[in-house]
N, C-alpha and C. Protein backbone atom coordinates (compact mmCIF):
# COMPACT_ATOMS: atom_id res chain seq x y z
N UNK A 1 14.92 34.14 -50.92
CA UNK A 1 13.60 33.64 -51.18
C UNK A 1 13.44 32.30 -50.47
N UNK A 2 12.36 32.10 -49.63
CA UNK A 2 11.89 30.66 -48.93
C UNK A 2 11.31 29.97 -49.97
N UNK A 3 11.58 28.58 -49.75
CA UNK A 3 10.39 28.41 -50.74
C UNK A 3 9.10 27.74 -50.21
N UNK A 4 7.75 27.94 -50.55
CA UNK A 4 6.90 27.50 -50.36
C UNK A 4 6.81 26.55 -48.57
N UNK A 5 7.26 25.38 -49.15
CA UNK A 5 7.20 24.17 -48.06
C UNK A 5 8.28 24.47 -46.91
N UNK A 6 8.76 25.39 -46.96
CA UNK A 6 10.24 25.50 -45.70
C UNK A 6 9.34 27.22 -44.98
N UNK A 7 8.28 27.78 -45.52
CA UNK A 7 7.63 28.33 -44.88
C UNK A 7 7.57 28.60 -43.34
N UNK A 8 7.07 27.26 -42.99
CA UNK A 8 6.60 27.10 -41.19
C UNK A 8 7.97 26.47 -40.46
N UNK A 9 9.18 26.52 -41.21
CA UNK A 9 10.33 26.53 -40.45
C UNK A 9 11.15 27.97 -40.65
N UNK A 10 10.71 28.58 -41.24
CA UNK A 10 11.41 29.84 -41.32
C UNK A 10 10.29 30.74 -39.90
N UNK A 11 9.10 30.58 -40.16
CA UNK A 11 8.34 31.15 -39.13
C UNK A 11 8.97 30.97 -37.88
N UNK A 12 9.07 29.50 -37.75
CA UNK A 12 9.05 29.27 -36.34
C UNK A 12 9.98 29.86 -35.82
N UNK A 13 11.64 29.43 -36.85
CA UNK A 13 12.79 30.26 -36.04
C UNK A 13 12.75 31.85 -35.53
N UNK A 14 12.10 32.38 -36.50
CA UNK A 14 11.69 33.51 -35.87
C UNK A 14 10.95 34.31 -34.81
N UNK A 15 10.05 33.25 -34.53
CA UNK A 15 9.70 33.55 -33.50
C UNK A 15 9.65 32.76 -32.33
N UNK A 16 10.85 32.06 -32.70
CA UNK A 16 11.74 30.87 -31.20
C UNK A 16 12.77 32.55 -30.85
N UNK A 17 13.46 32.95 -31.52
CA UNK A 17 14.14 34.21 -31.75
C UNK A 17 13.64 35.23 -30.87
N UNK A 18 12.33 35.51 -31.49
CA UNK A 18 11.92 36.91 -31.06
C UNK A 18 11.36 36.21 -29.07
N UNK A 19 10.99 35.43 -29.30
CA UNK A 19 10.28 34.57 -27.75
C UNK A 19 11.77 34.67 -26.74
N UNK A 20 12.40 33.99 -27.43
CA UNK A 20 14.28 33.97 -26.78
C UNK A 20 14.83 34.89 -26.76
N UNK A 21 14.84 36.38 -26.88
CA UNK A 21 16.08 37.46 -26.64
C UNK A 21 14.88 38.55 -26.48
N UNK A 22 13.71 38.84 -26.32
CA UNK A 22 12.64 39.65 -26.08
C UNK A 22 12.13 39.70 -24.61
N UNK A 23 12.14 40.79 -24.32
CA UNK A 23 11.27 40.79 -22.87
C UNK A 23 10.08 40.95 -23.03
N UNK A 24 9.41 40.27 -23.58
CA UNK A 24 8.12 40.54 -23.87
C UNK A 24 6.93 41.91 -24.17
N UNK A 25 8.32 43.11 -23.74
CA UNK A 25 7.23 44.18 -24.19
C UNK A 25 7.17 45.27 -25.03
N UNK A 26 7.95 44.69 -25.86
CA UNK A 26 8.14 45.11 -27.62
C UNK A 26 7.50 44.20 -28.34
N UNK A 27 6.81 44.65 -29.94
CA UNK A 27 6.25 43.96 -30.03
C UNK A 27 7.52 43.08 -31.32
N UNK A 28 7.08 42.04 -32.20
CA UNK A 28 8.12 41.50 -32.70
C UNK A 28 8.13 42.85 -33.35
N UNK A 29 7.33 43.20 -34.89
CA UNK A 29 8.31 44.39 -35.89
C UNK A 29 9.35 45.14 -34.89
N UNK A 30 9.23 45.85 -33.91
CA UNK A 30 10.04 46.84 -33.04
C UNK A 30 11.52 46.08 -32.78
N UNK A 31 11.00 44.73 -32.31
CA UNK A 31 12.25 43.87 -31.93
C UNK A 31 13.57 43.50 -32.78
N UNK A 32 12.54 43.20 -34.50
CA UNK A 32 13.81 42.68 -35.36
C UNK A 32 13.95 44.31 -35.33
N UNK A 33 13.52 45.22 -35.77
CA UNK A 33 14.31 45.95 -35.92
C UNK A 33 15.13 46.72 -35.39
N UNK A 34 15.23 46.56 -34.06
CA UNK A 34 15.80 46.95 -32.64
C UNK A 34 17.49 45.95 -33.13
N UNK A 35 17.01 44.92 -33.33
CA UNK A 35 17.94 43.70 -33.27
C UNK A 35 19.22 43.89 -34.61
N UNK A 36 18.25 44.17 -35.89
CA UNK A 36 19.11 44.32 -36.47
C UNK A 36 18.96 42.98 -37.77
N UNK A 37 19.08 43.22 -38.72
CA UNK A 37 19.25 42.37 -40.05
C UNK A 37 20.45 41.04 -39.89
N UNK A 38 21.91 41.66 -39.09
CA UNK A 38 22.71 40.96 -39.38
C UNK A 38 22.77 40.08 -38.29
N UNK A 39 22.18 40.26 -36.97
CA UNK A 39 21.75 39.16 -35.91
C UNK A 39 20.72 37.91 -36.47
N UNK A 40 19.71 38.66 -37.47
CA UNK A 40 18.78 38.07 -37.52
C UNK A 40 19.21 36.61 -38.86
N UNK A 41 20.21 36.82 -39.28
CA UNK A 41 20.48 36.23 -40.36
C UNK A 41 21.61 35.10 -39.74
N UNK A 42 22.85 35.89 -38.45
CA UNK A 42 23.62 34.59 -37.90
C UNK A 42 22.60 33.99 -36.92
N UNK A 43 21.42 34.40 -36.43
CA UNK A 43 20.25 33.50 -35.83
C UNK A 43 20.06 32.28 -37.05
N UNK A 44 19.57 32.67 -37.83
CA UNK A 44 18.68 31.69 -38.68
C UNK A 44 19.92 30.52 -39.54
N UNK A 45 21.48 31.48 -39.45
CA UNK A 45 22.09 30.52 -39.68
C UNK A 45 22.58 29.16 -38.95
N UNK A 46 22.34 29.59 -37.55
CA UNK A 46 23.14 28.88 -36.92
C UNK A 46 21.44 27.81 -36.44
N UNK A 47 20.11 28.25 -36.79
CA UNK A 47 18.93 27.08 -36.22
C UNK A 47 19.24 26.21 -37.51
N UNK A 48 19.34 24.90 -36.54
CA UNK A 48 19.36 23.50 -37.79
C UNK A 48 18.19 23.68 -38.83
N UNK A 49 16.40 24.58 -38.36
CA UNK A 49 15.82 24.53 -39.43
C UNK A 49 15.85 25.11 -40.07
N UNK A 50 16.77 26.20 -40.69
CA UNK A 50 16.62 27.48 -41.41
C UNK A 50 18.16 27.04 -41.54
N UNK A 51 19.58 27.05 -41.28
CA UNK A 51 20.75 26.88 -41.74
C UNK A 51 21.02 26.94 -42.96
N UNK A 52 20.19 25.51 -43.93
CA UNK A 52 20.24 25.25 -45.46
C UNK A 52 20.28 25.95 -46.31
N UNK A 53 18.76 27.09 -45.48
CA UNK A 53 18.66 27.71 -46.27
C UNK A 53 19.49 29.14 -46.46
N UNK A 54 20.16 29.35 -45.57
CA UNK A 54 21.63 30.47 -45.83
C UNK A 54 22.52 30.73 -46.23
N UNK A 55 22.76 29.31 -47.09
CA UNK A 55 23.98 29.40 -47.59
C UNK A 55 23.75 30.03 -49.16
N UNK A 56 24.71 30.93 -49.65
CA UNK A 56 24.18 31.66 -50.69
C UNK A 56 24.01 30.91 -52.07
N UNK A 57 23.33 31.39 -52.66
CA UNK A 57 23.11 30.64 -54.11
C UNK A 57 23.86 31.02 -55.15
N UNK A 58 24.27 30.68 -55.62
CA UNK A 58 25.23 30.85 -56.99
C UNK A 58 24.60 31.06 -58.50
N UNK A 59 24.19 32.41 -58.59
CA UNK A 59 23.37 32.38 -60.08
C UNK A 59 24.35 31.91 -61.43
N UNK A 60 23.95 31.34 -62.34
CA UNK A 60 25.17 31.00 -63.94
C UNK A 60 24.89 32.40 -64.46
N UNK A 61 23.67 33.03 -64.22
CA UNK A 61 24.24 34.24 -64.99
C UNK A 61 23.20 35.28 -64.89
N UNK A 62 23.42 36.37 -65.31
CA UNK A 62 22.89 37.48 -64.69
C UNK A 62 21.47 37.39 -65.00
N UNK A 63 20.88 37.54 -64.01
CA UNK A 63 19.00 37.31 -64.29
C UNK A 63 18.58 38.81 -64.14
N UNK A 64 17.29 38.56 -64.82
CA UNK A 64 16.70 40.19 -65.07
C UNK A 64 15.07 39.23 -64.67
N UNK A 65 14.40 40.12 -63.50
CA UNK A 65 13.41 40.04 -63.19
C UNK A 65 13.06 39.03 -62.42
N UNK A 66 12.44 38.62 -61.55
CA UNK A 66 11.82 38.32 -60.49
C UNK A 66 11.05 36.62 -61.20
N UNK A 67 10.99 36.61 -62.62
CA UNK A 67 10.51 35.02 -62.49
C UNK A 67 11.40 34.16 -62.98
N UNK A 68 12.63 34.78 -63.55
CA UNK A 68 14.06 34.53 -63.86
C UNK A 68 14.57 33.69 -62.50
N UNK A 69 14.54 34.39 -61.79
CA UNK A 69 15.42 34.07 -60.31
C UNK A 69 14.38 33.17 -59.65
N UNK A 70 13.12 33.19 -59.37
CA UNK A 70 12.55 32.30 -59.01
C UNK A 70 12.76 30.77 -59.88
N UNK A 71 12.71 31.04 -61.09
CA UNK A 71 13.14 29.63 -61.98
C UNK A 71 14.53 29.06 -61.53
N UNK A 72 15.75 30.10 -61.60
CA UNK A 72 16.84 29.46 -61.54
C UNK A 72 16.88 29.06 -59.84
N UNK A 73 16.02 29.41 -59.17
CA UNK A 73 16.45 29.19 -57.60
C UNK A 73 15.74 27.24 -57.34
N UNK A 74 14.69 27.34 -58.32
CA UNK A 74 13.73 26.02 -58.35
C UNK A 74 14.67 25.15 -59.08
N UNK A 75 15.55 25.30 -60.04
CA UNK A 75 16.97 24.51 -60.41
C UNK A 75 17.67 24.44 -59.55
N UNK A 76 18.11 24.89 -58.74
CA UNK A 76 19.01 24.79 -57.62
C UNK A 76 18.18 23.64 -56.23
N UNK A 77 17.24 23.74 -55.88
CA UNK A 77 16.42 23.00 -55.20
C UNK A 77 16.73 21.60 -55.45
């Protein structure tokens, strides 16, 4: 999950990404998925603006539902 304000740095790497390893005549959807999930993730690890956000999060304990994990991820922040 991004959160909110790290938005337009998650964008951008992606499409510094798709601009950088694309010949321009695919469109991006075709590309990541040409590319692959696990490229797309040591990409975003290795751009200084997206890095932070890769490193995995450590839940205390098992969450059930989607505003659970959004809460405990806003503790972690």
């Amino acid at each position: 999950m991004v959160p909110v304000h790290r938005l337009a740095d998650c964008t951008a790497a992606l499409i510094d990404l798709y601009l950088g390893n694309s010949d321009g005549k695919e469109d991006p959807g075709r590309f990541f998925s040409r590319v692959g999930s696990q490229f797309i993730i040591d990409a975003l690890r290795r751009d200084p603006r997206t890095s932070d956000l890769m490193v995995p999060v450590e839940m205390p304990e098992r969450l059930e539902g989607y505003l659970f994990y959004r809460e405990a991820l806003r503790r972690e922040a």
